[in-house]
C-alpha atoms as a PDB file:
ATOM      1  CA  UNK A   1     -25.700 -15.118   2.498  1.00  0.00           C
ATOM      2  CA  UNK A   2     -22.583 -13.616   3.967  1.00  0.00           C
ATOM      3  CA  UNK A   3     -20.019 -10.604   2.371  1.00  0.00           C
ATOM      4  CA  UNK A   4     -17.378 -13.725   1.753  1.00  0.00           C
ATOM      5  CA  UNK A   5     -20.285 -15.092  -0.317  1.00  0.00           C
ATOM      6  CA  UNK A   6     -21.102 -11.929  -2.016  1.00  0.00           C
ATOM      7  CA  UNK A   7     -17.285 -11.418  -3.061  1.00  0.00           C
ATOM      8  CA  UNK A   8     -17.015 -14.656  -4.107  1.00  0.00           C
ATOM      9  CA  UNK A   9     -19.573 -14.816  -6.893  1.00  0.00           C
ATOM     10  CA  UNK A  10     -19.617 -10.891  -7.455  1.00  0.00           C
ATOM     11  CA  UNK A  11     -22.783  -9.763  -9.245  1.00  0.00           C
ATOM     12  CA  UNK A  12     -24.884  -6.677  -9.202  1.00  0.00           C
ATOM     13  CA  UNK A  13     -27.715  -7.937  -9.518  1.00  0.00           C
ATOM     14  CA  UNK A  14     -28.231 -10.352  -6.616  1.00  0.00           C
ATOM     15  CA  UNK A  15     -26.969  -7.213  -4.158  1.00  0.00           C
ATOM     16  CA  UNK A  16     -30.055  -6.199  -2.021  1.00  0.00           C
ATOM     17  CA  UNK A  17     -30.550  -2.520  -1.798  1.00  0.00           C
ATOM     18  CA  UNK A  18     -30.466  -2.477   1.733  1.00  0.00           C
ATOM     19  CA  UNK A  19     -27.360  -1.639   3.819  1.00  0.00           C
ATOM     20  CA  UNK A  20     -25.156  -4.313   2.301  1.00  0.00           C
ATOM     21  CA  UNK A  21     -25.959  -2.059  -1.036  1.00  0.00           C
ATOM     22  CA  UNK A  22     -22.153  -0.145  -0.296  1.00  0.00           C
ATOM     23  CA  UNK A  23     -20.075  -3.201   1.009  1.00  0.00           C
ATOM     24  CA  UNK A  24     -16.807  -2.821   1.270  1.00  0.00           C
ATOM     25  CA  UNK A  25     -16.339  -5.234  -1.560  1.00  0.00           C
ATOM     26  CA  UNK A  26     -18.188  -3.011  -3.901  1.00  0.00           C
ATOM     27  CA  UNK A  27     -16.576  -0.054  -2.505  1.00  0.00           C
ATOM     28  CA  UNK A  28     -13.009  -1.378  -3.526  1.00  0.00           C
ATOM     29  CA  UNK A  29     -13.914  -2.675  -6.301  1.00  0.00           C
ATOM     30  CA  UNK A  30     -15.254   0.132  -7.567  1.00  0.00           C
ATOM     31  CA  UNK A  31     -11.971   2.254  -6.623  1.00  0.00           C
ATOM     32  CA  UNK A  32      -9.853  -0.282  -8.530  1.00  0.00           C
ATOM     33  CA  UNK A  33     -11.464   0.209 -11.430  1.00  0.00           C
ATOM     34  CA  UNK A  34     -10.998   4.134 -11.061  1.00  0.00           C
ATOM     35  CA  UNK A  35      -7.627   3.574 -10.409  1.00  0.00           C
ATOM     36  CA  UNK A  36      -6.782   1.494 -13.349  1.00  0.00           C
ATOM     37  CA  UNK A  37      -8.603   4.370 -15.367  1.00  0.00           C
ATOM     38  CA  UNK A  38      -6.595   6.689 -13.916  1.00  0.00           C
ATOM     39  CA  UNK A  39      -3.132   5.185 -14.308  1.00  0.00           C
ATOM     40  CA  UNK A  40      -3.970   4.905 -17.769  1.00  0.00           C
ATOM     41  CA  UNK A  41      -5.096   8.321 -18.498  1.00  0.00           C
ATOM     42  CA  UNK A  42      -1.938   9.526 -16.328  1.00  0.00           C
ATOM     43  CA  UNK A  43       0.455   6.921 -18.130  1.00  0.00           C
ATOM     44  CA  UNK A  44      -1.097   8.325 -21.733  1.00  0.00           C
ATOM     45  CA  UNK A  45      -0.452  11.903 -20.629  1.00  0.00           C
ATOM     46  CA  UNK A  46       3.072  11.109 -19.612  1.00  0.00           C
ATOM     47  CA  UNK A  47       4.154   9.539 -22.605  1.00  0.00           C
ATOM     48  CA  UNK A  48       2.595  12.385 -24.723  1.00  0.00           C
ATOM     49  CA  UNK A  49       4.409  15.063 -23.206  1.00  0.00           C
ATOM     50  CA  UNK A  50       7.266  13.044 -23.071  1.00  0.00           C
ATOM     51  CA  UNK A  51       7.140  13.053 -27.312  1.00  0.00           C
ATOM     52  CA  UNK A  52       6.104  16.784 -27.551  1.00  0.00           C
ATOM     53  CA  UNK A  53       9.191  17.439 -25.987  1.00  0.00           C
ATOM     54  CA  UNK A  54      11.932  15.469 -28.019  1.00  0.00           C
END
């Protein structure tokens, strides 16, 4: 059981809840997913304003 192995097959439930509980895998992956949630809230903001305007 190695970090290559847990990003491979990525699943939450077979992390141990010792110190490989904030891997950097998890950590990134996590911060992708707030990114893409951001963009989008950003990109939906945009293009509102962008109507109010016209």
């Amino acid at each position: 059981f190695s970090n290559s192995a847990l990003a491979c097959d990525f699943d939450l439930n077979e992390i141990p809840t010792s110190n490989n509980a904030f891997s950097p895998e998890l950590i990134w992956g996590l911060f992708i997913i707030l990114l893409h949630i951001v963009m989008g809230v950003v990109h939906t903001w945009f293009r509102e304003k962008k109507t109010k305007k016209e």
